[in-house]
Protein backbone atom coordinates (compact mmCIF):
# COMPACT_ATOMS: atom_id res chain seq x y z
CA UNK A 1 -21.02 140.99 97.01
CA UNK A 2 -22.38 144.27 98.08
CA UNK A 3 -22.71 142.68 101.82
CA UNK A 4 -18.80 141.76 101.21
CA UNK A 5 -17.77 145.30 100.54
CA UNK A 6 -20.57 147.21 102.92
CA UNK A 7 -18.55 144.83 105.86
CA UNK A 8 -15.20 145.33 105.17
CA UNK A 9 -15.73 148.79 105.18
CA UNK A 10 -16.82 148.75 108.89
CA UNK A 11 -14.70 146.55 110.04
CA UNK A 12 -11.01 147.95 108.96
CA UNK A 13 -11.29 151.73 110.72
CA UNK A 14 -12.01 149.96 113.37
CA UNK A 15 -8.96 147.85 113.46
CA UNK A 16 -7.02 151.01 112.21
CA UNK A 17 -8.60 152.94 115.87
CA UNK A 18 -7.39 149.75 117.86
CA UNK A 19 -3.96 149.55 116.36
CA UNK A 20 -3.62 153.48 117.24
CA UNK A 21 -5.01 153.08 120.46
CA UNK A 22 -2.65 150.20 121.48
CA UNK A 23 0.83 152.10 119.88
CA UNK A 24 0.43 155.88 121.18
CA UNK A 25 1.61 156.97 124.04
CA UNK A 26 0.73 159.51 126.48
CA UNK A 27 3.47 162.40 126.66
CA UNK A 28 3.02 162.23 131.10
CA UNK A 29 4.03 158.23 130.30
CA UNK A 30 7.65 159.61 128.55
CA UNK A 31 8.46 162.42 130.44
CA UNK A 32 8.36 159.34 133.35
CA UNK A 33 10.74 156.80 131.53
CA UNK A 34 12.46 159.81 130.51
CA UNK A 35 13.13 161.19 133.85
CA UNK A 36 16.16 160.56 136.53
CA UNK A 37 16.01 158.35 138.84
CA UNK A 38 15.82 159.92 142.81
CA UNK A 39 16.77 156.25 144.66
CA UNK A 40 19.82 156.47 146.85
CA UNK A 41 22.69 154.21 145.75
CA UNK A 42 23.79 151.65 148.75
CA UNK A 43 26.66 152.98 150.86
CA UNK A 44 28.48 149.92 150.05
CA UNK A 45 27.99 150.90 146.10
CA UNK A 46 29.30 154.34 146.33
CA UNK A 47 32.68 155.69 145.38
CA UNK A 48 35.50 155.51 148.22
CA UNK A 49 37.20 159.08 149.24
CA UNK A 50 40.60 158.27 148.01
CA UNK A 51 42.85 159.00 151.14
CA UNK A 52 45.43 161.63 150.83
CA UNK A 53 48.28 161.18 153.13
CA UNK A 54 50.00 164.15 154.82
CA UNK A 55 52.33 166.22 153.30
CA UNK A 56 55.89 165.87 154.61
CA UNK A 57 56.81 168.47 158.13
CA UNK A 58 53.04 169.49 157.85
CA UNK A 59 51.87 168.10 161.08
CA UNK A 60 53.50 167.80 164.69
CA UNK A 61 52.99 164.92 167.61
CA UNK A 62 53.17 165.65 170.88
CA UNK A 63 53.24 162.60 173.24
CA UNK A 64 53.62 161.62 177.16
CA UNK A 65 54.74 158.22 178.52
CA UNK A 66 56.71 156.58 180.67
CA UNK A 67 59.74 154.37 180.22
CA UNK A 68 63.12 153.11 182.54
CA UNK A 69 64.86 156.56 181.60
CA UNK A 70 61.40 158.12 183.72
CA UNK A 71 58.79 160.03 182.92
CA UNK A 72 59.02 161.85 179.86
CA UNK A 73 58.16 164.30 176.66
CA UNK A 74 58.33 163.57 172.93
CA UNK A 75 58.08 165.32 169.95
CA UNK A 76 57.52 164.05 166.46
CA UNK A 77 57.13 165.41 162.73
CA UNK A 78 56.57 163.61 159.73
CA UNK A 79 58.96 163.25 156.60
CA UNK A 80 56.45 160.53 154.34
CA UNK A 81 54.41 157.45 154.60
CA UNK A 82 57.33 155.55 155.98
CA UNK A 83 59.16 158.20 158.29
CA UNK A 84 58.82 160.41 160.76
CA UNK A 85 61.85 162.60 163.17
CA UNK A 86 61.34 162.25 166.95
CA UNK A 87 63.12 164.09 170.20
CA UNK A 88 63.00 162.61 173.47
CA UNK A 89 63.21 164.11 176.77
CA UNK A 90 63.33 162.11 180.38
CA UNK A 91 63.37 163.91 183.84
CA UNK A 92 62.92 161.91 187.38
CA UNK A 93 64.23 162.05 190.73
CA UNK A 94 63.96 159.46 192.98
CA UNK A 95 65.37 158.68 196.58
CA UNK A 96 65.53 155.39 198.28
CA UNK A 97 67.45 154.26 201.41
CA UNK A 98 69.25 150.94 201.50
CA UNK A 99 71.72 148.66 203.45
CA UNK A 100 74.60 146.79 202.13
CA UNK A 101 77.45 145.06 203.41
CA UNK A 102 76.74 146.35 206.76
CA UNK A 103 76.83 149.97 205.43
CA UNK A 104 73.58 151.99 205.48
CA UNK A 105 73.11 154.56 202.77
CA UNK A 106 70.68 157.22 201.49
CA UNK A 107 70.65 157.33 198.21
CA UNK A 108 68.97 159.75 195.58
CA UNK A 109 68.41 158.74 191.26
CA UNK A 110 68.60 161.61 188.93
CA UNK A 111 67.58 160.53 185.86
CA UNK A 112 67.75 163.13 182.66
CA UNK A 113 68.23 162.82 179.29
CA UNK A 114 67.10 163.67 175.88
CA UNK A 115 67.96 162.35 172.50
CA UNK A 116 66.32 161.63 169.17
CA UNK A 117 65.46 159.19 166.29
CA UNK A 118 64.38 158.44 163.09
CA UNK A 119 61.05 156.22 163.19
CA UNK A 120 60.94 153.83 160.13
CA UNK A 121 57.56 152.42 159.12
CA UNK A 122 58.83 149.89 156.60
CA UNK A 123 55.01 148.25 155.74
CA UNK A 124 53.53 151.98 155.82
CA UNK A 125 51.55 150.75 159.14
CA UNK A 126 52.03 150.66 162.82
CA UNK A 127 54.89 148.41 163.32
CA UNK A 128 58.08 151.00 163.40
CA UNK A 129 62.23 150.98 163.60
CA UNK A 130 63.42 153.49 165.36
CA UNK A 131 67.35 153.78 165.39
CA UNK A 132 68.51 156.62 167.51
CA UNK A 133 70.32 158.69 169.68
CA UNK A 134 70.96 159.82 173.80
CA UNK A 135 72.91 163.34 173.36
CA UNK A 136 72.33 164.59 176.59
CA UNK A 137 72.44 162.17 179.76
CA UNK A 138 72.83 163.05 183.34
CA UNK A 139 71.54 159.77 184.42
CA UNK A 140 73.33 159.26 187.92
CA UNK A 141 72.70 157.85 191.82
CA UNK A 142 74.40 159.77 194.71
CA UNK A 143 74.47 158.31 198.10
CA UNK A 144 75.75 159.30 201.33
CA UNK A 145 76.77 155.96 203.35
CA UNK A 146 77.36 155.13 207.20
CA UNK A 147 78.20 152.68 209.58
CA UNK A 148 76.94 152.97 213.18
CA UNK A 149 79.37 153.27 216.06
CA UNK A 150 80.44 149.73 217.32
CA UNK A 151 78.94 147.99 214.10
CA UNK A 152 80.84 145.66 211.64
CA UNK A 153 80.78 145.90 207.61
CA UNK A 154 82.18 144.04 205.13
CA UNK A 155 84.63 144.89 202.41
CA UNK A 156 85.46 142.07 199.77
CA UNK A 157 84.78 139.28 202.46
CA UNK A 158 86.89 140.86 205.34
CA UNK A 159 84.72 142.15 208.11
CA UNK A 160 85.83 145.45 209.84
CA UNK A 161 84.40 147.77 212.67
CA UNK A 162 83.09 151.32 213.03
CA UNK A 163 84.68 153.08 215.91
CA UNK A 164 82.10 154.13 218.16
CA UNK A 165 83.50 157.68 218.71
CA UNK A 166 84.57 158.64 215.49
CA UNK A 167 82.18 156.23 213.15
CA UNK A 168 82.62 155.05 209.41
CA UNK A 169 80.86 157.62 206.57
CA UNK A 170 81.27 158.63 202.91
CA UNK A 171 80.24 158.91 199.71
CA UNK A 172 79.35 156.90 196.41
CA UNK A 173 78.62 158.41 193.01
CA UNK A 174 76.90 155.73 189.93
CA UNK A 175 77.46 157.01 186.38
CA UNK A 176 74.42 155.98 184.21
CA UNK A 177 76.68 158.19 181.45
CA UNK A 178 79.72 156.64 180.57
CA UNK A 179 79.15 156.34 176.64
CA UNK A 180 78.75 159.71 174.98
CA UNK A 181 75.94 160.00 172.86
CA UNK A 182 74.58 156.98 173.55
CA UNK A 183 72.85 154.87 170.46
CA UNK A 184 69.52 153.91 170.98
CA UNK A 185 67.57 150.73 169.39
CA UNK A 186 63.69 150.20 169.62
CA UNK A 187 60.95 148.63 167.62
CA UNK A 188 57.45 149.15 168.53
CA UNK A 189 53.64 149.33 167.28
CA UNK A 190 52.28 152.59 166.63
CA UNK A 191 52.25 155.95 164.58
CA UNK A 192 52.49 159.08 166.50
CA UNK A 193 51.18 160.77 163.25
CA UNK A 194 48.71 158.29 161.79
CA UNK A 195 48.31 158.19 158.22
CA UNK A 196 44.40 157.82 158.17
CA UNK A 197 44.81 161.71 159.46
CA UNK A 198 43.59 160.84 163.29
CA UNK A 199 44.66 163.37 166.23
CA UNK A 200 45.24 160.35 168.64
CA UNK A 201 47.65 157.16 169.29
CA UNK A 202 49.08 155.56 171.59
CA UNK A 203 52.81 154.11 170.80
CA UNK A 204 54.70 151.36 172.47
CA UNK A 205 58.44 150.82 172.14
CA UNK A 206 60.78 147.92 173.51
CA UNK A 207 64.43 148.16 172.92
CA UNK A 208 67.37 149.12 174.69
CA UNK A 209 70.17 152.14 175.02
CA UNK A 210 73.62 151.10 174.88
CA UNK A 211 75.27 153.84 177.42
CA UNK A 212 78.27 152.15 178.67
CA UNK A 213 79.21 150.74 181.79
CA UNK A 214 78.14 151.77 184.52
CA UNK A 215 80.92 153.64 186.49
CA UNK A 216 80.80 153.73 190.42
CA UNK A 217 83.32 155.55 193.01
CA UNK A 218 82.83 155.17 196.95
CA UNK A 219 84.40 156.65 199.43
CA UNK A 220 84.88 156.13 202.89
CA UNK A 221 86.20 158.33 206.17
CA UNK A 222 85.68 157.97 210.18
CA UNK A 223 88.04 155.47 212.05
CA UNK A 224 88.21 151.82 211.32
CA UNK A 225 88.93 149.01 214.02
CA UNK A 226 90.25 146.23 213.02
CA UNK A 227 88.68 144.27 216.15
CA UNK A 228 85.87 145.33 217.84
CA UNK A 229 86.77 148.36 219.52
CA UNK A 230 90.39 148.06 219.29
CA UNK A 231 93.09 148.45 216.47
CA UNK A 232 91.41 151.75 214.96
CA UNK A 233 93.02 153.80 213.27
CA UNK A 234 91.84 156.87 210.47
CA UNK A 235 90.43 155.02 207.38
CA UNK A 236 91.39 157.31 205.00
CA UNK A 237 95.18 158.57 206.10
CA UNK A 238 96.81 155.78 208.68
CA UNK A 239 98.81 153.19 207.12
CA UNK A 240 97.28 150.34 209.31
CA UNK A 241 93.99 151.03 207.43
CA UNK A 242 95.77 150.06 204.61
CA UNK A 243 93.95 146.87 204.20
CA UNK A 244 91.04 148.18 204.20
CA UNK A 245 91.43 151.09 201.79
CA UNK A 246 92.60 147.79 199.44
CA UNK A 247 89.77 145.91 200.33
CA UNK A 248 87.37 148.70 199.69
CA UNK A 249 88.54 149.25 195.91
CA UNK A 250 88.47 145.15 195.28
CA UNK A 251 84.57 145.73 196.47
CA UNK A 252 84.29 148.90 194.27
CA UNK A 253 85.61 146.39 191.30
CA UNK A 254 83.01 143.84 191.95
CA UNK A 255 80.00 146.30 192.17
CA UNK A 256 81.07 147.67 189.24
CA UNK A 257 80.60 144.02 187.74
CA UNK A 258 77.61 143.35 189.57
CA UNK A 259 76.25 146.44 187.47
CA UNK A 260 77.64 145.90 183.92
CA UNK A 261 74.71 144.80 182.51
CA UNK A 262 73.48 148.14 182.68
CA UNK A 263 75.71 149.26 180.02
CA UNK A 264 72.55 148.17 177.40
CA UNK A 265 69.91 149.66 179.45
CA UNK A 266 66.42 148.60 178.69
CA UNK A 267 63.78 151.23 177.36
CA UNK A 268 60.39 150.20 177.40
CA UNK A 269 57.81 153.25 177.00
CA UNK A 270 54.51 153.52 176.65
CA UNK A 271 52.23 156.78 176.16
CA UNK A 272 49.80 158.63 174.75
CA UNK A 273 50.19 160.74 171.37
CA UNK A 274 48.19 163.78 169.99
CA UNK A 275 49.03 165.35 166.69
CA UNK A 276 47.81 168.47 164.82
CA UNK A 277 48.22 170.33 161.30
CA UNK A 278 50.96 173.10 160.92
CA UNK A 279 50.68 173.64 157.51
């Protein structure tokens, strides 16, 4: 019994020391479950920037391109997500010679005009609306026509004859003009202001402005013959030129016709857009 006793008293501190030993913990052990972590989270597993849009009239576009109406200038603002206010401006001269009916003519294009619309982004993207406007258009051709001494021309089918001494010239105006202002229709792809805040785009439009028909005048001095060297007479004054003064505004009718389907004339642009902050 005394063996009993002497070994139990040996054997439970020891247990008690083990227990201890196997529960404590060292305070450098804590302070490192304790402490924050100093991994980097994933890129993919951080919180997105929410994008702000711009505020409305706070930025301004300013874009080149080229189009039908000629080289030109635009200028653009932004109203929200879904609209911005654009002006237009086209300028371009062009001259070109040409022969037609047996009349030879130098001829110049004066192309200028300005306008403005309202682009719609109805999906808050790049595809846009844009109803619109021509307000100022001087769109025109000028041409100063002639017909060689001794050479024939032909007015609504009838063929006449430039008198060698005194030979066939005049004048011809186009109108490009006739409807004042003129509304415009386009649709295109890009945002001259972009809403992910970007300085740069590049916007395309197709669509067409509906500026009347065209409107053409011609006219014509010198002698005509009415054979080849003989029967001549002033084109513009002598009655015997009568025929052809008649024949000259039937051919006047049927280039005008020849040209109607100018009145919707096409617009297709493209260009190159850079915007910056105002406000």
């Amino acid at each position: 019994m005394y063996r009993i006793a002497l070994s139990l008293a040996l054997v439970l501190p020891a247990a008690s020391l083990t227990l201890k030993a196997q529960t404590t913990y060292s305070p450098s052990q804590t302070e490192a479950q304790s402490a924050p972590s100093d991994r980097v989270l994933p890129v993919n597993m951080l919180p997105k920037k929410k994008r702000v849009p711009p505020k409305p009239l706070s930025r301004i576009a300013v874009s080149v391109g080229v189009s039908p109406l000629g080289p030109g200038l635009q200028l653009a603002t932004n109203l929200n997500k879904h609209f911005n206010v654009r002006g237009t401006g086209d300028f371009f001269t062009y001259s070109t010679n040409f022969t037609t009916n047996g009349i030879s003519a130098s001829a110049k294009m004066n192309l200028a005009s300005a306008g403005a619309s309202v682009d719609i982004f109805p999906f808050g993207g790049g595809f846009r609306i844009s109803p619109g406007a021509i307000f100022y258009n001087q769109n025109r051709l000028t041409a100063n026509a002639t017909v060689p001494g001794g050479s024939s021309f032909t007015l609504s089918g009838n063929t006449f004859y430039s008198d060698a001494t005194d030979p066939i010239a005049g004048t011809a105006y186009l109108g490009l003009h006739t409807t004042k202002p003129a509304f415009t229709a386009t649709a295109g792809w890009g945002n001259m202001i972009p809403q992910s805040g970007g300085h740069w785009s590049f916007p395309f439009e197709l669509g067409a402005a509906f500026i009347g028909a065209p409107a053409l005048t011609a006219n014509l001095g010198g002698t005509v013959c009415l054979q080849p060297g003989q029967y001549c007479y002033p084109f513009a004054t002598a009655p015997e030129a009568q025929i052809a003064r008649t024949d000259l505004q039937s051919q006047i009718v049927k280039w005008n016709s020849d040209l109607s389907p100018l009145k919707t004339y096409p617009i297709v642009s493209f260009g190159i857009a850079y915007n910056f902050k105002i406000r």
